[in-house]
C-alpha atoms as a PDB file:
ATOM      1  CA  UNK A   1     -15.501  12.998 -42.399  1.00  0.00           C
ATOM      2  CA  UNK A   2     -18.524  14.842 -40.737  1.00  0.00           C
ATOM      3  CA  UNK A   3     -19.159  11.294 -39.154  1.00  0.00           C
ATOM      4  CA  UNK A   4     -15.960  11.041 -38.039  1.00  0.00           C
ATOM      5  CA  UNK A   5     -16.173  14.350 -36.329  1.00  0.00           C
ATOM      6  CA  UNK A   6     -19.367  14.222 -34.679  1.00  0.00           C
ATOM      7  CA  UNK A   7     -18.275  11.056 -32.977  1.00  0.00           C
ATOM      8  CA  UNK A   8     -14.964  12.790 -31.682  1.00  0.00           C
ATOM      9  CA  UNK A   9     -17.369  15.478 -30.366  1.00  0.00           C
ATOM     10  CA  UNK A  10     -19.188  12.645 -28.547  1.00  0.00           C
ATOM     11  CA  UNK A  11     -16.233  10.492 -27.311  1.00  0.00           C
ATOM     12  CA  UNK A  12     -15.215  14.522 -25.925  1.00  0.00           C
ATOM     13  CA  UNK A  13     -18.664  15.224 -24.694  1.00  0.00           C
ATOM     14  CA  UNK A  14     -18.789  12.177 -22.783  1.00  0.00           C
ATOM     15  CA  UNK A  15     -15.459  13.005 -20.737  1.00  0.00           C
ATOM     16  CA  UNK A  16     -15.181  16.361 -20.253  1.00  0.00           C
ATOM     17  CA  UNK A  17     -16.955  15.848 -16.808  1.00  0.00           C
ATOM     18  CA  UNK A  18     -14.904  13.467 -15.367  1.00  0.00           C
ATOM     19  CA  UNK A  19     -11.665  15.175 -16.904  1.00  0.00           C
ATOM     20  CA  UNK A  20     -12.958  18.651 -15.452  1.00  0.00           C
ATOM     21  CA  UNK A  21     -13.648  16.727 -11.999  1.00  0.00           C
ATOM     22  CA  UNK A  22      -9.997  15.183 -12.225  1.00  0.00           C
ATOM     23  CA  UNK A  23      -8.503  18.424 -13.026  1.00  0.00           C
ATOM     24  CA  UNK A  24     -10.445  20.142 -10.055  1.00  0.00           C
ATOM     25  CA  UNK A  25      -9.290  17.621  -7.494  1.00  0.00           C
ATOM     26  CA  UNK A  26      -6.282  15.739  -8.423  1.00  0.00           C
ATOM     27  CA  UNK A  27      -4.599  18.234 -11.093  1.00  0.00           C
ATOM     28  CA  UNK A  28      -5.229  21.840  -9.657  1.00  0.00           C
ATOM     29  CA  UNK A  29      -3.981  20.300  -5.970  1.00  0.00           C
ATOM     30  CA  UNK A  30      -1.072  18.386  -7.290  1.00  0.00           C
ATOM     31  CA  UNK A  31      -0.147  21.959  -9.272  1.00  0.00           C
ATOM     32  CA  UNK A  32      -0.788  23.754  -6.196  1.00  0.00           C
ATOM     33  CA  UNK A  33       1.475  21.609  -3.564  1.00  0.00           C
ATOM     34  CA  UNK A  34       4.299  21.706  -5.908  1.00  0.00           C
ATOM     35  CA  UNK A  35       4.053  25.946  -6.333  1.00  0.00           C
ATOM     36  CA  UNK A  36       3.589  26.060  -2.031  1.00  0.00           C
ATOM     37  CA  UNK A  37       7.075  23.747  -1.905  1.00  0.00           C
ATOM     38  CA  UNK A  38       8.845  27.096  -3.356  1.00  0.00           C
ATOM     39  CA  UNK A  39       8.041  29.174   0.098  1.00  0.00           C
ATOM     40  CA  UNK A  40       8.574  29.405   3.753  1.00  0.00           C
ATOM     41  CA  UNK A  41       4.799  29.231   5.249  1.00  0.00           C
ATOM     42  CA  UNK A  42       3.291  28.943   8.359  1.00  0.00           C
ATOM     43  CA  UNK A  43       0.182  27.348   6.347  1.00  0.00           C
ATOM     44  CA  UNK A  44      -2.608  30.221   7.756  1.00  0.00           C
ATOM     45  CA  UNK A  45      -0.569  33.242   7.280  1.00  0.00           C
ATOM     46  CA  UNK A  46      -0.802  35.299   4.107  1.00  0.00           C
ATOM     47  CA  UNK A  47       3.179  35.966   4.461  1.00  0.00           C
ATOM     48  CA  UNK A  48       4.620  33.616   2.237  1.00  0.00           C
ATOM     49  CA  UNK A  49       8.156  33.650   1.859  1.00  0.00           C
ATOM     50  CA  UNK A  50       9.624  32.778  -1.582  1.00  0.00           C
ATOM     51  CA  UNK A  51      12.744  30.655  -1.172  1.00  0.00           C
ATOM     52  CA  UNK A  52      12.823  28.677  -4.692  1.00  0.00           C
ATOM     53  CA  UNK A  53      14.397  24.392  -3.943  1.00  0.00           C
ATOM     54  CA  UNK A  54      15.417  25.610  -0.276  1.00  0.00           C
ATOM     55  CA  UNK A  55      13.250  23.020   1.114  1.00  0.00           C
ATOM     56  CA  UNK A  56      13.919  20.216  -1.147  1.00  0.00           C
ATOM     57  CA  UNK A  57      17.649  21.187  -0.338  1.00  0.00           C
ATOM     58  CA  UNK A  58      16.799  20.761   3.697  1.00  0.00           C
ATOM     59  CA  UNK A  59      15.162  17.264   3.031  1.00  0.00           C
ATOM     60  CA  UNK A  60      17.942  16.090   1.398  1.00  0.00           C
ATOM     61  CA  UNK A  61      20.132  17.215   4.589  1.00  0.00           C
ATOM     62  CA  UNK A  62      16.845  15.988   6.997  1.00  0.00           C
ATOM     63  CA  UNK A  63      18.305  12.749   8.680  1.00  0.00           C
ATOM     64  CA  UNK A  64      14.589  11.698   9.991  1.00  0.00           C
ATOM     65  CA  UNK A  65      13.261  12.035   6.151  1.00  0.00           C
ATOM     66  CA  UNK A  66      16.020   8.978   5.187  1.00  0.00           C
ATOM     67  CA  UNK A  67      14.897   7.054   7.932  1.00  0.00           C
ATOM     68  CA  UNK A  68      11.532   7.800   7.080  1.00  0.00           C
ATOM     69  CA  UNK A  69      11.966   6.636   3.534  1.00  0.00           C
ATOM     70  CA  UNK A  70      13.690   3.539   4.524  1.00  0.00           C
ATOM     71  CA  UNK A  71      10.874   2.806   7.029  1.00  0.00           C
ATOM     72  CA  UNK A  72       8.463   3.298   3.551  1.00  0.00           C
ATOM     73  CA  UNK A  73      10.860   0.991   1.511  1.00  0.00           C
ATOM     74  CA  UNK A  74      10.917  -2.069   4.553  1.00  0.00           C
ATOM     75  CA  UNK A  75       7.274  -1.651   4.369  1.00  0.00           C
ATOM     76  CA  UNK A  76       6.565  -2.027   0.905  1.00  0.00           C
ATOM     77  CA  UNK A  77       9.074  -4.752   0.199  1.00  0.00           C
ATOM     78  CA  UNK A  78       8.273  -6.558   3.481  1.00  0.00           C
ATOM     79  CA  UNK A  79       4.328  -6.352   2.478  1.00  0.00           C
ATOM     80  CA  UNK A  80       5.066  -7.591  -1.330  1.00  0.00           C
ATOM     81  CA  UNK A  81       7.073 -10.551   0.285  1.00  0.00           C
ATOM     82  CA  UNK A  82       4.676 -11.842   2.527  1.00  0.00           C
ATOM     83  CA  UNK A  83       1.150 -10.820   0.591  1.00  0.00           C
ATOM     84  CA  UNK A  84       2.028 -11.961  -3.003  1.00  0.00           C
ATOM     85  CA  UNK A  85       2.646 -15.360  -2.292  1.00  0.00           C
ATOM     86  CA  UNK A  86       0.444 -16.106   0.446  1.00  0.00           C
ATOM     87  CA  UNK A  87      -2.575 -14.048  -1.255  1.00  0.00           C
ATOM     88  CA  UNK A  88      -1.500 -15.842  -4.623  1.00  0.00           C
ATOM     89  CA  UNK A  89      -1.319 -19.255  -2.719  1.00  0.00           C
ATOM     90  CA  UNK A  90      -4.669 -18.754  -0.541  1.00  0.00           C
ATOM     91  CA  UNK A  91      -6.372 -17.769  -4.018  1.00  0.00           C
ATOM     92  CA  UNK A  92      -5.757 -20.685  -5.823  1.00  0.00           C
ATOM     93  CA  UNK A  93      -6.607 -23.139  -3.055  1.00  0.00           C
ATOM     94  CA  UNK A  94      -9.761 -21.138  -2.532  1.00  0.00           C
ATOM     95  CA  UNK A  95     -10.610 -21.262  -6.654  1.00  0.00           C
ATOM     96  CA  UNK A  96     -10.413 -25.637  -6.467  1.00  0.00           C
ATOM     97  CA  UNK A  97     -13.811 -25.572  -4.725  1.00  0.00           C
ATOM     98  CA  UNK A  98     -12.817 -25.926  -1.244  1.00  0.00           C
ATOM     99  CA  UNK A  99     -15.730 -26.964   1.296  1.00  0.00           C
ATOM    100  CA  UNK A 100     -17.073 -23.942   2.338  1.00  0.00           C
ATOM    101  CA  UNK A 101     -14.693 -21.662   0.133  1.00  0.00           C
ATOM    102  CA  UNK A 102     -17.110 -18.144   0.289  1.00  0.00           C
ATOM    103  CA  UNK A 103     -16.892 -18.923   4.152  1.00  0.00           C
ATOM    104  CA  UNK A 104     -13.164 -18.541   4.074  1.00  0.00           C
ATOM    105  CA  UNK A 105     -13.349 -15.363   2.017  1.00  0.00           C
ATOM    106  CA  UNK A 106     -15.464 -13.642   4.237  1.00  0.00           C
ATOM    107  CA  UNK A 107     -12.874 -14.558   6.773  1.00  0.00           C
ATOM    108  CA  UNK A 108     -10.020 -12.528   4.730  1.00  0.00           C
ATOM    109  CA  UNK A 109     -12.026 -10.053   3.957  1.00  0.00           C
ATOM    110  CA  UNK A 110     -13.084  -9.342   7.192  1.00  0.00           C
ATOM    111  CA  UNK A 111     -10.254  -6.880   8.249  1.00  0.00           C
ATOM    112  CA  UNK A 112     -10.948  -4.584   5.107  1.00  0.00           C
ATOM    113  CA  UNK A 113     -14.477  -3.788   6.697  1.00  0.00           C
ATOM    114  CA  UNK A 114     -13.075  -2.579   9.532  1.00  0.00           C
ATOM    115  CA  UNK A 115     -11.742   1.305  10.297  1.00  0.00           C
ATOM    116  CA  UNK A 116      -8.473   1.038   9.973  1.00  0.00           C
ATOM    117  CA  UNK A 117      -8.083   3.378  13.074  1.00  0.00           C
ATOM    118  CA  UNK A 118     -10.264   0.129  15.119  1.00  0.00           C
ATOM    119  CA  UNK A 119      -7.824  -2.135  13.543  1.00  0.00           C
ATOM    120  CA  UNK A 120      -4.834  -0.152  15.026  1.00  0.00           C
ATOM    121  CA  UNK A 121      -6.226   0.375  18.305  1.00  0.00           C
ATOM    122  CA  UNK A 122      -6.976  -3.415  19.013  1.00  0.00           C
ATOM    123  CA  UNK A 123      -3.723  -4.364  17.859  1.00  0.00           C
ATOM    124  CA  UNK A 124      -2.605  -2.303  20.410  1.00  0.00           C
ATOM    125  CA  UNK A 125      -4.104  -3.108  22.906  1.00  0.00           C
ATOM    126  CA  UNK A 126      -3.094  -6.880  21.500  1.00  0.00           C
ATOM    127  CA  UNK A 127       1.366  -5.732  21.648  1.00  0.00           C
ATOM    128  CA  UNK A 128       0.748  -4.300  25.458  1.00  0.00           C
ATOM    129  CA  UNK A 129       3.448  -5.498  26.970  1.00  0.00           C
ATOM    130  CA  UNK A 130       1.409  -5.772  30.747  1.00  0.00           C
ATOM    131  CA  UNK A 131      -2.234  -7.113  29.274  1.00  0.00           C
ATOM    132  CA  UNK A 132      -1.339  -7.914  25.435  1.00  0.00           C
ATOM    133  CA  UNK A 133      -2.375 -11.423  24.126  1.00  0.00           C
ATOM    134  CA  UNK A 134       0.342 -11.323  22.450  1.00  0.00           C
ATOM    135  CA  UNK A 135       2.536 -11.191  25.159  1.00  0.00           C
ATOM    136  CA  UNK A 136      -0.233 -14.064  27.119  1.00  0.00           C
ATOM    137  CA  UNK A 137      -0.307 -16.702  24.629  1.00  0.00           C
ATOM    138  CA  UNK A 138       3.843 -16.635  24.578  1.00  0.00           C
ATOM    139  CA  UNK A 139       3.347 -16.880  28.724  1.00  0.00           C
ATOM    140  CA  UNK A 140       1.016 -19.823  28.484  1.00  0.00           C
ATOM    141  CA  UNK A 141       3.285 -21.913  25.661  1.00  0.00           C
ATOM    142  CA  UNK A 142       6.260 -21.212  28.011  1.00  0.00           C
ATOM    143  CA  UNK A 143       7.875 -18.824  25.836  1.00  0.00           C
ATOM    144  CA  UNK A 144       8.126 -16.305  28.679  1.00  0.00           C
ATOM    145  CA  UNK A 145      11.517 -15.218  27.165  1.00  0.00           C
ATOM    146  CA  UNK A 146      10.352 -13.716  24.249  1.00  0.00           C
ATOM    147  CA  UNK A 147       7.744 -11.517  25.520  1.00  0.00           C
ATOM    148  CA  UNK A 148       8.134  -7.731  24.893  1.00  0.00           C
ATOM    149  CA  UNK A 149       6.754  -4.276  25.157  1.00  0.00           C
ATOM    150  CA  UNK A 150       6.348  -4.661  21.065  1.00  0.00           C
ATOM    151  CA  UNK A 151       5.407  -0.918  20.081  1.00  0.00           C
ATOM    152  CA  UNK A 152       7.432   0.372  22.648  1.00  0.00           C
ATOM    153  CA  UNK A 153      10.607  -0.982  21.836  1.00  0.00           C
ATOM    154  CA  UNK A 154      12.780   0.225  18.667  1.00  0.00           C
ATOM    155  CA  UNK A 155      13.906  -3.318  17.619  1.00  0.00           C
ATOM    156  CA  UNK A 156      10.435  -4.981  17.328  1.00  0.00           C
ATOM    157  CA  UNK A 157       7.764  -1.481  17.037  1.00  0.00           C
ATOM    158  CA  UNK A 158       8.211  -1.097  12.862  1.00  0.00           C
ATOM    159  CA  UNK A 159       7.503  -4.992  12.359  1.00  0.00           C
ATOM    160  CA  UNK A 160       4.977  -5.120  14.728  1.00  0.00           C
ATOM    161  CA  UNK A 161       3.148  -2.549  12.613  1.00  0.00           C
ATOM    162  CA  UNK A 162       4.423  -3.941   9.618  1.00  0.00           C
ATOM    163  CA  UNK A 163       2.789  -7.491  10.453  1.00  0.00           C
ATOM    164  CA  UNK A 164      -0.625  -5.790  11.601  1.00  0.00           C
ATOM    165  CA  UNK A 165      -0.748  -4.030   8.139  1.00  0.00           C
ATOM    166  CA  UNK A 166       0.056  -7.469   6.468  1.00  0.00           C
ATOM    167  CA  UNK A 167      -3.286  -8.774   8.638  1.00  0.00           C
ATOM    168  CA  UNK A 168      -5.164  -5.942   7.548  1.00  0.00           C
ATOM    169  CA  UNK A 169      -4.700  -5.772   4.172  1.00  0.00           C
ATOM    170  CA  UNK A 170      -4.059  -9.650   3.170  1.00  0.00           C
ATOM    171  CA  UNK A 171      -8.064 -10.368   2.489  1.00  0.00           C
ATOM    172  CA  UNK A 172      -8.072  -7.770  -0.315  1.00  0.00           C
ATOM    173  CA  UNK A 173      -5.458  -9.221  -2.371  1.00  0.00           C
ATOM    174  CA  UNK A 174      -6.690 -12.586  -1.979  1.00  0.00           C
ATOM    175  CA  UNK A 175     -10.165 -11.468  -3.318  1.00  0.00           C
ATOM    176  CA  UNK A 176      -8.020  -9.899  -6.194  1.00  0.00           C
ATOM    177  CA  UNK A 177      -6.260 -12.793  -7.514  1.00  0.00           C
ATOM    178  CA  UNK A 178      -9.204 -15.170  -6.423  1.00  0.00           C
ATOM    179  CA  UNK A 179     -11.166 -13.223  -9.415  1.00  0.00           C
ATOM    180  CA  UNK A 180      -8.087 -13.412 -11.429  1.00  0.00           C
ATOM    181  CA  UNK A 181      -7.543 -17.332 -11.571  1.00  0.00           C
ATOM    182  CA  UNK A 182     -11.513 -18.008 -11.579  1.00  0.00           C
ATOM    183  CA  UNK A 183     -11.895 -16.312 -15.004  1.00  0.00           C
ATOM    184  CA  UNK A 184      -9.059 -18.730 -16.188  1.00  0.00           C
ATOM    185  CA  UNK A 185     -11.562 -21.449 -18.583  1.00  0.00           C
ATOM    186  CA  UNK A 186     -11.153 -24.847 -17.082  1.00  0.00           C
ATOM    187  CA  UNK A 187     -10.110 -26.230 -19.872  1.00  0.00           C
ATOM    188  CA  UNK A 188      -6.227 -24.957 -19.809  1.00  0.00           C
ATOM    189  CA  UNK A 189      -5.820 -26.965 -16.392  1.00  0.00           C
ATOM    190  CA  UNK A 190      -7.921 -30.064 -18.063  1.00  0.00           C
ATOM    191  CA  UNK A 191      -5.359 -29.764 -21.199  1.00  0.00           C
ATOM    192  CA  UNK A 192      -2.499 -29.234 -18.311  1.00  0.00           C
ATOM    193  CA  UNK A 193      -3.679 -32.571 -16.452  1.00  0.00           C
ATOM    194  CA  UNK A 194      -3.876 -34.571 -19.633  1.00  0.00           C
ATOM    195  CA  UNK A 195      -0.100 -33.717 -20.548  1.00  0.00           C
ATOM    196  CA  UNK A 196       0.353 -35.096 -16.810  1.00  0.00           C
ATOM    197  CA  UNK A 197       1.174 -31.420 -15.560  1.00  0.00           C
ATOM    198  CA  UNK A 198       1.196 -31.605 -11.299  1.00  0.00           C
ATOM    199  CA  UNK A 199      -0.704 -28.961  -8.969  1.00  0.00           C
ATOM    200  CA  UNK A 200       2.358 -27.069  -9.158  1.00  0.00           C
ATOM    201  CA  UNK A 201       3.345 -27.064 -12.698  1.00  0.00           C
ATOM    202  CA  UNK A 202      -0.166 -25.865 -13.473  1.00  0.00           C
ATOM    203  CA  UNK A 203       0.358 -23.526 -10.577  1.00  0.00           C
ATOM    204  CA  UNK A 204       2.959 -22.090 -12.674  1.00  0.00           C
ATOM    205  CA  UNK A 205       2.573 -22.450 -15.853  1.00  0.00           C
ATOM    206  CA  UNK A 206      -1.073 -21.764 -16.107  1.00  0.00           C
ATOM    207  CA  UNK A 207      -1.832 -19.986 -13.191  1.00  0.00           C
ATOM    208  CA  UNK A 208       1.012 -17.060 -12.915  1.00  0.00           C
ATOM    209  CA  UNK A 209       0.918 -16.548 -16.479  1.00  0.00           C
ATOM    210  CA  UNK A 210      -2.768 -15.845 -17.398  1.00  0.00           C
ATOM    211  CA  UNK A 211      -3.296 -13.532 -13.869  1.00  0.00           C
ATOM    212  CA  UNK A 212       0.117 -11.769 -14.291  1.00  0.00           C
ATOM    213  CA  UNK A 213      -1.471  -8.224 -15.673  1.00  0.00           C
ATOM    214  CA  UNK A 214      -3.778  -8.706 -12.185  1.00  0.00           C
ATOM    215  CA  UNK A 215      -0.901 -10.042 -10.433  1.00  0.00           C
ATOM    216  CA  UNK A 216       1.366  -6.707 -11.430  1.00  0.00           C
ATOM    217  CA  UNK A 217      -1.753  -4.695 -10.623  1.00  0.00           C
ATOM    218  CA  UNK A 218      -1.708  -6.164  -6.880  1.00  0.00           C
ATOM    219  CA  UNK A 219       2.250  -5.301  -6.643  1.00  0.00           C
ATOM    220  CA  UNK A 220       1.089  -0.984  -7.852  1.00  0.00           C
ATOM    221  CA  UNK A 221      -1.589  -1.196  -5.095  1.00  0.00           C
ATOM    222  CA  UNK A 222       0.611  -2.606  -2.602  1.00  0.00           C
ATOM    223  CA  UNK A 223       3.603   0.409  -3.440  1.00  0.00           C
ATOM    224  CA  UNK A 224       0.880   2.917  -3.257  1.00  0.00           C
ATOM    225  CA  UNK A 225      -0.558   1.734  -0.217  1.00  0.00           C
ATOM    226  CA  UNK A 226       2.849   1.201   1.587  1.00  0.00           C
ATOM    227  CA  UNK A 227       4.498   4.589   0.364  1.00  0.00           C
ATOM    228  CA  UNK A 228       1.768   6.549   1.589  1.00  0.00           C
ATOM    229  CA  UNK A 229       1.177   4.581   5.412  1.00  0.00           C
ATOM    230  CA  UNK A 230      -0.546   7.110   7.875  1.00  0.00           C
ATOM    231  CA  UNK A 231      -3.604   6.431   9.636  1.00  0.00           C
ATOM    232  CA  UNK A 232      -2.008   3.127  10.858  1.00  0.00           C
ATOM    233  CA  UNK A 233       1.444   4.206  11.865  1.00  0.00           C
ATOM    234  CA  UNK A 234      -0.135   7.251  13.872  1.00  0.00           C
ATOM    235  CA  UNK A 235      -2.811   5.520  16.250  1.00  0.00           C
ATOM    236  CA  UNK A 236      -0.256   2.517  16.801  1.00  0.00           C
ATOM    237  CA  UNK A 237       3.046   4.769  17.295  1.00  0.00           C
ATOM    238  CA  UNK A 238       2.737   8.689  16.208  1.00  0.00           C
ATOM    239  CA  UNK A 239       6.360   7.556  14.695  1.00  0.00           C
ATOM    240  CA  UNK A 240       7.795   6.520  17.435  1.00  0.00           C
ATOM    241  CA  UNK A 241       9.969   5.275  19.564  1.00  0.00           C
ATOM    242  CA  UNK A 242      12.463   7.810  18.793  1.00  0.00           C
ATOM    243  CA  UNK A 243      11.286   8.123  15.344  1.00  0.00           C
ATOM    244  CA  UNK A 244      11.724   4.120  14.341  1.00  0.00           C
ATOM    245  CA  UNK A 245       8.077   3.884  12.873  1.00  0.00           C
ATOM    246  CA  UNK A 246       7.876   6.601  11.366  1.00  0.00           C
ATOM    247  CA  UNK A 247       7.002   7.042   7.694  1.00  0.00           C
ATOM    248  CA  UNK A 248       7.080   9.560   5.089  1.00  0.00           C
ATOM    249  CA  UNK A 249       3.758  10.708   5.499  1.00  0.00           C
ATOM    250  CA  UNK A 250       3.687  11.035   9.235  1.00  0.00           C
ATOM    251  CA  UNK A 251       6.991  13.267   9.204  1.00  0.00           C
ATOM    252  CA  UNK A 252       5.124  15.091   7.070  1.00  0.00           C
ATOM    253  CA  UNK A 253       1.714  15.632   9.355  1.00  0.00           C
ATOM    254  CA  UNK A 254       4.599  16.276  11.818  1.00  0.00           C
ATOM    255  CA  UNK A 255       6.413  19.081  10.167  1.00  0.00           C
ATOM    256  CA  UNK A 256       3.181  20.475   8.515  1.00  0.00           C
ATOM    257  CA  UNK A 257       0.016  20.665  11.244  1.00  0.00           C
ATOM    258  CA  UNK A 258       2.515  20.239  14.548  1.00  0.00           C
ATOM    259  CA  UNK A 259       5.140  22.538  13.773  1.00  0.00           C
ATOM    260  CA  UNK A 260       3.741  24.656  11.191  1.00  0.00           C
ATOM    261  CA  UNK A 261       5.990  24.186   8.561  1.00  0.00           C
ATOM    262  CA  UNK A 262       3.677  24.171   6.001  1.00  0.00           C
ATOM    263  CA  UNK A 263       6.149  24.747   3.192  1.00  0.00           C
ATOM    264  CA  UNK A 264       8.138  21.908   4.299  1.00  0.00           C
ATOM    265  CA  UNK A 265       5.796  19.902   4.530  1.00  0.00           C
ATOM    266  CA  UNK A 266       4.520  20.275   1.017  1.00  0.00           C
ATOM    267  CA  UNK A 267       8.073  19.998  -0.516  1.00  0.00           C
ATOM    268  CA  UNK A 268       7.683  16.397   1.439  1.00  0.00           C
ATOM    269  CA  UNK A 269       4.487  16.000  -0.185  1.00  0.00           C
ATOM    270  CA  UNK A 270       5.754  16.482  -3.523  1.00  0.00           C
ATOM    271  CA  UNK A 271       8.952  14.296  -2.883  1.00  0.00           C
ATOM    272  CA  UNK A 272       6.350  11.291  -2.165  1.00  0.00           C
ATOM    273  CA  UNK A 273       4.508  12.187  -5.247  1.00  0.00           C
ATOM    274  CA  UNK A 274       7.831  11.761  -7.292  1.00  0.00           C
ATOM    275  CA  UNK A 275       8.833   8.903  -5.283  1.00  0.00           C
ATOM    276  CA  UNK A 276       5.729   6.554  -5.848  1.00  0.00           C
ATOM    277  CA  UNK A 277       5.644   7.454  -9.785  1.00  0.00           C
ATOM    278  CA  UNK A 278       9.059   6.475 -10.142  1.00  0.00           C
ATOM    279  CA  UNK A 279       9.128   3.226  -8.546  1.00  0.00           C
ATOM    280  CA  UNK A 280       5.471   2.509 -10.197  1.00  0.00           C
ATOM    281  CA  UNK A 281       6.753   3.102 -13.439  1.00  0.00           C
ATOM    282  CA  UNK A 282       9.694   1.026 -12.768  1.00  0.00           C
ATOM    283  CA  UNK A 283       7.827  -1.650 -11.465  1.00  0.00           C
ATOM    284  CA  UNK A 284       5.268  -1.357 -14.056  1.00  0.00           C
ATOM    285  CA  UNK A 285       7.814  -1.643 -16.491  1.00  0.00           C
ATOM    286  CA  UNK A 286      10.128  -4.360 -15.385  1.00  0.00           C
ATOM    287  CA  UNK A 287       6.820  -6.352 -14.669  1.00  0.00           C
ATOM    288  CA  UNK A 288       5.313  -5.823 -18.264  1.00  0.00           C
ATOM    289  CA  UNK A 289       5.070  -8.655 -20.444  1.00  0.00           C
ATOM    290  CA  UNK A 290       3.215 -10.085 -23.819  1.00  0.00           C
ATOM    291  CA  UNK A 291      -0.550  -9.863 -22.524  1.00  0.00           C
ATOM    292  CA  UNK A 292      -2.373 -13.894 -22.335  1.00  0.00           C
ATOM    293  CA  UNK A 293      -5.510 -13.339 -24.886  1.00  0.00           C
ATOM    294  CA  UNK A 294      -7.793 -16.554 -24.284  1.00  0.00           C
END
């Protein structure tokens, strides 16, 4: 029993630093935004006025925060359509000792060492409509006709940014799964190949199954990631045109530091929050399976 004890004292010991750090700076905050949602503030002023779900009421009258939220939703469903497979694809090509294999992951993972403020300036400067390469490689195939002012126009400006965070993020996930399927034993695929399984049946039988709890991992990142888009969205667009880029959290930089809503802002804040645990959850949940012990 006094064993028992002391070790629970230990085990206790041993986290209260990191629990007192994550109540400090992700707890305390979190507590914090949702009691500043409850008021009408200017952000510096010490007037605060109370005015209880007034602001949670105005969101859910706030035209621009639906279009926001869809813009969040295209992203992250867009991003889990084109990363998933390709990273999943360009992983397990990469793990059958390709020629030159760590070459090609450097290559992926090239974009994730950049700023991602550099990244959205060049690709910028890349959808120009006057100077854009873009718009000069399309010239010089003679496909003149498609050529278009790409961030500036509200058809084409979300999936142009869309596509650049695809570029940008891509590497990462193939890294991801590339772990993933290399700690897979060679012998499943040799057992595979002797019961005259093809690329693609060990693909999917083998593959999917034994990297699924990494592969549902990749799918949280990528709804994190896409619900809370700002750095990119802002250099490339600042929301625009006319509001067709712009995302959750850039409405709320808008609302908050531009027009000194500050109590708006944080009832957006929290409404993110809510929105990203419930469709991790979700996710998490539809996603869960028997765990592959080998």
């Amino acid at each position: 029993m006094k064993r028992s004890t002391n070790t629970k004292l230990t085990v206790v010991g041993f986290l209260a630093p990191a629990g007192l750090l994550y109540g400090i700076f992700f707890v305390l905050p979190m507590a914090q935004a949702f009691y500043y949602s409850l008021f009408r503030w200017r952000g510096l002023s010490q007037n605060k006025e109370f005015i209880g779900l007034q602001n949670f009421r105005d969101l859910a009258n706030d035209g621009i925060f639906w279009m926001a939220m869809k813009h969040n939703l295209t992203f992250m469903v867009a991003s889990m359509l084109v990363i998933i497979p390709l990273a999943l694809f360009f992983a397990y090509v990469l793990s059958r000792k390709v020629p030159g294999a760590s070459g090609y992951r450097a290559v992926f993972l090239f974009p994730n060492v950049i700023s991602i403020v550099a990244v959205a300036v060049l690709w910028s400067f890349a959808y120009n409509m006057r100077f854009g390469l873009i718009n000069a490689f399309l010239k010089l195939v003679g496909l003149e006709r498609y050529t278009a002012g790409w961030l500036g126009d509200p058809h084409t400006a979300l999936p142009a940014v869309i596509a650049t965070s695809i570029w940008y993020c891509l590497g990462f996930y193939i890294v991801l799964f590339l772990a993933g399927i290399q700690s897979i034993p060679t012998s499943f695929y040799e057992a595979a190949s002797l019961d005259g399984a093809t690329q693609w049946q060990s693909f999917r039988h083998v593959t999917i199954p034994l990297v699924w709890e990494i592969l549902r991992l990749g799918v949280v990142y990528i709804i994190i990631q896409t619900m809370n888009v700002f750095g990119l969205v802002w250099v490339m667009t600042e929301g625009g045109p006319s509001n067709h880029t712009e995302t959750m959290l850039t409405y709320l930089y808008r609302k908050a530091f531009a027009e000194s809503q500050y109590g708006y802002g944080t009832a957006l804040g929290v409404v993110v929050f809510l929105l990203v645990l419930t469709i991790t959850m979700l996710i998490t949940r539809i996603m869960k399976r028997e765990v592959v012990e080998y």
